[in-house]
Protein backbone atom coordinates (compact mmCIF):
# COMPACT_ATOMS: atom_id res chain seq x y z
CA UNK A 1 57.07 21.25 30.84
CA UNK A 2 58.68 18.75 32.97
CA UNK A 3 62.70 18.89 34.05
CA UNK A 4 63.11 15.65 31.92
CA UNK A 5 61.68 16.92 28.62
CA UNK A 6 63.77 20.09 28.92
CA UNK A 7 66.77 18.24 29.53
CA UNK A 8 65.96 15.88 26.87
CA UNK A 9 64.90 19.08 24.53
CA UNK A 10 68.75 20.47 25.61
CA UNK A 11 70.19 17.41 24.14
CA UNK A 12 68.48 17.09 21.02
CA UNK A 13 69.69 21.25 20.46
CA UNK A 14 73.14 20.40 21.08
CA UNK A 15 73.44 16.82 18.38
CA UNK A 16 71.94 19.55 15.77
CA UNK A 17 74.07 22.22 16.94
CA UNK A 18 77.40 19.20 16.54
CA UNK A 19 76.00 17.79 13.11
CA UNK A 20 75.66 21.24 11.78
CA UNK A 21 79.01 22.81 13.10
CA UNK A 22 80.50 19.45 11.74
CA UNK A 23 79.08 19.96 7.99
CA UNK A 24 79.87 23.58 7.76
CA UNK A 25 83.43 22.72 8.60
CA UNK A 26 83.82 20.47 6.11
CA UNK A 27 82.13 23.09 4.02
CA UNK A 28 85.05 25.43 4.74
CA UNK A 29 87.66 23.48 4.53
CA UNK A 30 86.65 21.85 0.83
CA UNK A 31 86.04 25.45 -0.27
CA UNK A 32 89.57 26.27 0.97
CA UNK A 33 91.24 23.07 -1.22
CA UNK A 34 92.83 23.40 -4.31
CA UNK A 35 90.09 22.59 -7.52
CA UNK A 36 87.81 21.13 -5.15
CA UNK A 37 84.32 23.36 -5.07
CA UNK A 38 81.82 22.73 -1.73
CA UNK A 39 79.13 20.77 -3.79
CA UNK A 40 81.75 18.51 -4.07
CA UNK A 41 81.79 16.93 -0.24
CA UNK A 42 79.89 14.19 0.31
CA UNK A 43 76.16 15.29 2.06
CA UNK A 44 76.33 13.90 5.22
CA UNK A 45 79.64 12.51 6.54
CA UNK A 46 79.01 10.92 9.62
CA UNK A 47 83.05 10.43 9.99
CA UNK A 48 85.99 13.45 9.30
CA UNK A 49 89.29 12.34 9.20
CA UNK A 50 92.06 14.80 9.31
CA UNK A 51 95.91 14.25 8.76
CA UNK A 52 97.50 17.45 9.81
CA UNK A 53 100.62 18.35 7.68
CA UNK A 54 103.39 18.22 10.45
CA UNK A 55 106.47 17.19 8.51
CA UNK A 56 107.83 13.43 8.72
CA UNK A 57 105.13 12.93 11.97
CA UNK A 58 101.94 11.87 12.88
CA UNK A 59 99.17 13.64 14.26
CA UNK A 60 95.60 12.32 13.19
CA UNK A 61 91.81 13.84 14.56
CA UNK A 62 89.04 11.49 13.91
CA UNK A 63 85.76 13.32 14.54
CA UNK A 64 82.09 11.71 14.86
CA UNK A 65 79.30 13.42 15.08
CA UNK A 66 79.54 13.66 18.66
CA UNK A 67 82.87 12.84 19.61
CA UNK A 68 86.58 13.78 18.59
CA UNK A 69 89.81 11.45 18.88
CA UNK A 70 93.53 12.83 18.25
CA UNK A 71 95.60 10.15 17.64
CA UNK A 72 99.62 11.37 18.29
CA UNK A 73 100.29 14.75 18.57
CA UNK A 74 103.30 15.57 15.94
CA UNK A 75 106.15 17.79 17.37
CA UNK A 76 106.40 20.26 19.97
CA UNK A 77 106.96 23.19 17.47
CA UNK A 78 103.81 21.67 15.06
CA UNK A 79 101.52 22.08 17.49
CA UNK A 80 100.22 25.27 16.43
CA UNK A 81 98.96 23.40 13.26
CA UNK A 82 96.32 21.84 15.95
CA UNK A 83 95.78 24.59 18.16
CA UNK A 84 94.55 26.79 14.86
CA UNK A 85 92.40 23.78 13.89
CA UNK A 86 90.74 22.97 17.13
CA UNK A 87 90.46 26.74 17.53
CA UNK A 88 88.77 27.16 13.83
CA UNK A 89 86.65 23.93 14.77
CA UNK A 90 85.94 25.36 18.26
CA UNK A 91 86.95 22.02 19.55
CA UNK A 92 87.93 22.39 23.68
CA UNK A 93 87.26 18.91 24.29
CA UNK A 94 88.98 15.48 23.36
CA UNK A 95 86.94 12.27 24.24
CA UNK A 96 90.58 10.20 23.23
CA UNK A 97 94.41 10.55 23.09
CA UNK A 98 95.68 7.82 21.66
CA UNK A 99 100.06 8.49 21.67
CA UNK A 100 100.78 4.94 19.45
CA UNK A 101 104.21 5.48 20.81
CA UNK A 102 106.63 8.10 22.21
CA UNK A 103 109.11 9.29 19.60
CA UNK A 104 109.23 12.75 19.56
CA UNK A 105 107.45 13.33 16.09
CA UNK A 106 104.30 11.50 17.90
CA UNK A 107 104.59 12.47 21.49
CA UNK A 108 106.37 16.33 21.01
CA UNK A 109 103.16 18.28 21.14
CA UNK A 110 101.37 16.21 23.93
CA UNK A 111 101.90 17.91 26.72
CA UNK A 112 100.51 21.04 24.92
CA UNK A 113 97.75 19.05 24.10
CA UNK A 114 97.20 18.00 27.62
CA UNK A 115 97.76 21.55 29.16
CA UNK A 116 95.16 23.19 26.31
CA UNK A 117 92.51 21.02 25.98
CA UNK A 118 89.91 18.31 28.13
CA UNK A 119 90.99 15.11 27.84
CA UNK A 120 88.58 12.19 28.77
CA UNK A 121 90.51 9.37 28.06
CA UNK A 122 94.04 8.42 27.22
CA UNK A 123 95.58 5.52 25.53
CA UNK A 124 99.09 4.39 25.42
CA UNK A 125 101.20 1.38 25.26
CA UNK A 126 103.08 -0.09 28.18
CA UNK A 127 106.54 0.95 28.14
CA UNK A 128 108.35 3.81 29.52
CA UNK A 129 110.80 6.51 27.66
CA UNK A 130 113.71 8.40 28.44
CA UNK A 131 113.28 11.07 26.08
CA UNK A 132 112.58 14.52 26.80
CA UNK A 133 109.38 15.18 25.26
CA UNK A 134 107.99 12.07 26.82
CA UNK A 135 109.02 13.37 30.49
CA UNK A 136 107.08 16.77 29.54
CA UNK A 137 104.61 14.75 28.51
CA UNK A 138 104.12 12.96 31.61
CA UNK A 139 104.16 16.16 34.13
CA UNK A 140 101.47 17.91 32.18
CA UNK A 141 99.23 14.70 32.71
CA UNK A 142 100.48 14.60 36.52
CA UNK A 143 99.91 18.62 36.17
CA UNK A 144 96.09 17.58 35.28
CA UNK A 145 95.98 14.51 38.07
CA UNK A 146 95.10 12.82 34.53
CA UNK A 147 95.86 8.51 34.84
CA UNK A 148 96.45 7.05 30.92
CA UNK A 149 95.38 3.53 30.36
CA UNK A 150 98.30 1.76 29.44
CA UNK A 151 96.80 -0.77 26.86
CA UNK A 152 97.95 -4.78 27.16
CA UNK A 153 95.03 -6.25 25.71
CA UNK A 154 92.80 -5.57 22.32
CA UNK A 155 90.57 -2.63 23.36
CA UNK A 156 87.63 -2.25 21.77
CA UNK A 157 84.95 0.91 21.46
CA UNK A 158 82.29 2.76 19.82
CA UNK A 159 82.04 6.39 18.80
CA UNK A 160 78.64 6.99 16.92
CA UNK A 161 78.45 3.91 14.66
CA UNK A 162 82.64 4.14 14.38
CA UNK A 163 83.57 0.82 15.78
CA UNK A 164 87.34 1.28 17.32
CA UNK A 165 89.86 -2.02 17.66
CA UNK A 166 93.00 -1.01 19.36
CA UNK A 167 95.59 -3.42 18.90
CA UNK A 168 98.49 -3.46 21.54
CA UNK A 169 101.90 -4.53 21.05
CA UNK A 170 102.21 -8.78 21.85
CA UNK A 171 106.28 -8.46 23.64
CA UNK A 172 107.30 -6.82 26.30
CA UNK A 173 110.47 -5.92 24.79
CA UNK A 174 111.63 -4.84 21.19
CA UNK A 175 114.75 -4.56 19.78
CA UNK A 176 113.92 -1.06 18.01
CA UNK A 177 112.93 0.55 21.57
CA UNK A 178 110.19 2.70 20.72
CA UNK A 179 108.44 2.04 16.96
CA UNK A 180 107.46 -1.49 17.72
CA UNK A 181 105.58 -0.73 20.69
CA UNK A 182 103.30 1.21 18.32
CA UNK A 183 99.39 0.88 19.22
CA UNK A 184 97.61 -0.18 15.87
CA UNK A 185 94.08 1.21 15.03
CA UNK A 186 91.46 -0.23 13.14
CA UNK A 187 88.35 1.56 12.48
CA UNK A 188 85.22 0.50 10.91
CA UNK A 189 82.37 2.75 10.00
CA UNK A 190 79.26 1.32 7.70
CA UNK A 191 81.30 -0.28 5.01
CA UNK A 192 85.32 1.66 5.24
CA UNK A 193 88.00 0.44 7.39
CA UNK A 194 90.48 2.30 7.92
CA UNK A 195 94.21 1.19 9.55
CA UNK A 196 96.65 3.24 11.82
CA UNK A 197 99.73 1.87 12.11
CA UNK A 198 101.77 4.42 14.10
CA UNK A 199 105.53 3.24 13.07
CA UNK A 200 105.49 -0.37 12.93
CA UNK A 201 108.49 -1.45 11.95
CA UNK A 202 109.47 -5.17 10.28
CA UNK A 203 108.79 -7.17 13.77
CA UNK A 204 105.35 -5.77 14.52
CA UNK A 205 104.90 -5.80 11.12
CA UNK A 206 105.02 -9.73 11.08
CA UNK A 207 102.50 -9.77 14.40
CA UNK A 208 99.93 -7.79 12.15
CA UNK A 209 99.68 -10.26 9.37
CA UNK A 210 100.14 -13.28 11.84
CA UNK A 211 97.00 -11.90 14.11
CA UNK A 212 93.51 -13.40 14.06
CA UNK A 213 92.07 -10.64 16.09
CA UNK A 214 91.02 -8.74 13.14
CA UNK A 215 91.03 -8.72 8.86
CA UNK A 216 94.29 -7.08 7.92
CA UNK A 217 92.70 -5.27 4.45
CA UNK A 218 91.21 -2.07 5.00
CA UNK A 219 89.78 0.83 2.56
CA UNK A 220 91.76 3.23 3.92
CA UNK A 221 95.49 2.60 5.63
CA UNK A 222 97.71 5.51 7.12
CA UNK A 223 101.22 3.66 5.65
CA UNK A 224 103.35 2.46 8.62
CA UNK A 225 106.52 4.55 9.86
CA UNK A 226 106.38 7.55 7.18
CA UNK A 227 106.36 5.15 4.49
CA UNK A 228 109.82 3.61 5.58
CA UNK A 229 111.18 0.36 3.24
CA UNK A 230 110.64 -3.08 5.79
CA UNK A 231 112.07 -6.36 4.57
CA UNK A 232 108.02 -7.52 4.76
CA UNK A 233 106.96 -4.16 3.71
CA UNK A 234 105.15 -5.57 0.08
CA UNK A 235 103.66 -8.38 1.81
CA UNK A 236 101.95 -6.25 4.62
CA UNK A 237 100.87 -3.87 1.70
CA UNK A 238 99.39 -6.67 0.01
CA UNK A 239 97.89 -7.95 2.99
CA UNK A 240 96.34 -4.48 3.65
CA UNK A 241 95.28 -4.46 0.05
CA UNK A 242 94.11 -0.50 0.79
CA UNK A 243 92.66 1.53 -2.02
CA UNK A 244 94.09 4.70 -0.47
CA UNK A 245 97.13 5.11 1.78
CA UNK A 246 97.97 8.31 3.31
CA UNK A 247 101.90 8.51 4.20
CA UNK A 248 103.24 11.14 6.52
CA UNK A 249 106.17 12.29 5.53
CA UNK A 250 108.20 15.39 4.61
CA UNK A 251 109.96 16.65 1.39
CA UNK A 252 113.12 16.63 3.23
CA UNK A 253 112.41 13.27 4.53
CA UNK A 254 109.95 11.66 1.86
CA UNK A 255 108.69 8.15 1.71
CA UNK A 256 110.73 4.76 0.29
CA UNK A 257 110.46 5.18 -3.40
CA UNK A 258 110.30 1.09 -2.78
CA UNK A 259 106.90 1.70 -0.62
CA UNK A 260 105.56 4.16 -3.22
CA UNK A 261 105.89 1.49 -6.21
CA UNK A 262 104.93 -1.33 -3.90
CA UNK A 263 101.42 0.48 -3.43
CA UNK A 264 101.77 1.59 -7.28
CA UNK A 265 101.39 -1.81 -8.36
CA UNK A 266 98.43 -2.22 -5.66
CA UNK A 267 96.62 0.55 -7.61
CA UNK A 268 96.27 3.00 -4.54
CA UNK A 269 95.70 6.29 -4.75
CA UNK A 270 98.55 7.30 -2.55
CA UNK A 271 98.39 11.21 -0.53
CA UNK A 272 101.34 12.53 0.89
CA UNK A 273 101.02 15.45 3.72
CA UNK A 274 104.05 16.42 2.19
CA UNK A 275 101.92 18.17 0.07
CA UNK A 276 99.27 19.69 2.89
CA UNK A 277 96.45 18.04 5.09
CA UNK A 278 94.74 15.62 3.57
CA UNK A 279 91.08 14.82 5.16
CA UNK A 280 89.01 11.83 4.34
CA UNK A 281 84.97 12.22 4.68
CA UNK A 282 83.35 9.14 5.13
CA UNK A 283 79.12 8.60 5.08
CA UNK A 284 79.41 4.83 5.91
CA UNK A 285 79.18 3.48 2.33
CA UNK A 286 81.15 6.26 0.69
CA UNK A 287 84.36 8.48 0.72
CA UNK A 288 86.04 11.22 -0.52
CA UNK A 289 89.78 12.49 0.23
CA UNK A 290 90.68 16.24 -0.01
CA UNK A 291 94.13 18.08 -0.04
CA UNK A 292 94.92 21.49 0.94
């Protein structure tokens, strides 16, 4: 047999060995959810889309079949919540950070992130931070002679048929420091969208609906800064139009009541990781959302 055939048997092993370690984690986690039974999942979710329940912060895995994205990273003292999943998972590798800004509740458990796991690429916006957990965030990627890109300009990417828009910030300068600068997500696989807004606030807010770049409705939209009221936070909702909405946020620190009727009237199915981890499966055409 020649060297190429053997490599390209290795190959073909290891997709199987992915797509199968993929579908009997979903398999455990829907068996572990509340009412939910495992012939419930969908058959064969190309997409897994995990909100981790880290209190009022964000910390979101996207996983392909091939390839795994964490975008934010939650706190420094919820970071356990990831290590125990990527440990369950047997996930060593990450093939994106994305840290859509550097608040503590999205940057805290980066360095830890950095420090545990390979990172191939990571994606930030261009501005710089004071704050403590930002600092520790930048010596463990000096600590790993790891360079972020600091994204100016609409990136754009593919991970196994999941078509990735990153949408930068348009000023240099905000009045709210840090939640403006958020980098926005799109994500399109077969026939869902899905939108991650980081913590937009009313400024950004208005850039999203005034953009071209991209169609502001999506399926599936991960409610902007914990579900916080905006004086244009209706009209982006509307504009958004999403059928579910996932809102990180705390019971000590729960969403706008405002937000929550706003989406009310929308008719979406709003989940709240208030209430545990809520993963989305998606096959391209259809999808399912489970709680813990």
């Amino acid at each position: 047999m020649t060297e190429q055939k053997i490599k390209k048997q290795r190959m073909t092993k290891q997709k199987i060995i992915k797509r199968c370690s993929l579908f009997i984690g979903i398999l455990l986690f829907v068996s572990g959810c509340t009412g939910v039974h495992p012939e419930a999942a969908l058959e064969n979710p190309g997409v897994r889309i995990t909100f981790f329940d880290v209190g009022k912060g964000d910390a979101i895995l996207v996983e392909t079949l091939e390839h795994t994205m964490l975008i934010d990273a939650g706190y420094d003292d919820t970071y356990k919540v990831l290590q125990d999943y990527f440990t369950r998972q047997g996930i060593h590798k990450l093939d994106y950070l994305v840290i859509t800004h550097f608040d503590k509740d999205h940057v805290g458990g980066a360095d830890r992130v950095v420090r545990g796991l390979e990172v191939d690429q990571i994606l930030q916006p261009d501005y710089e931070s004071e704050a403590g957990q930002y600092l520790e965030y930048c010596a463990a990627l000096e600590a790993k002679g790891l360079q972020p890109e600091l994204v100016t300009e609409p990136l754009e990417f593919t991970l196994d048929g999941a078509e990735f828009y990153v949408y930068p910030p348009k000023e240099e300068s905000y009045e709210e420091e840090d939640n403006d600068f958020s980098l926005v997500i799109s994500m399109a696989y077969g026939e869902k969208r899905f939108l991650f807004t980081g913590d937009c606030e009313e400024v950004r807010l208005d850039e999203l609906m005034e953009q071209t770049d991209f169609d502001l409705s999506h399926d599936v939209l991960k409610v902007p800064h914990h579900g916080r009221k905006e004086d244009n936070s209706e009209e982006f909702l509307r504009a958004a139009a999403p059928e579910q909405a996932v809102i990180t946020s705390s019971e000590d620190k729960p969403a706008s009541n405002k937000v929550l009727k706003a989406l009310e009237e929308l008719g979406t199915e709003v989940y709240l990781t208030s209430e545990g981890t809520v993963t989305c499966l998606c096959d391209g055409s259809d999808l399912q959302i489970l709680q813990e």
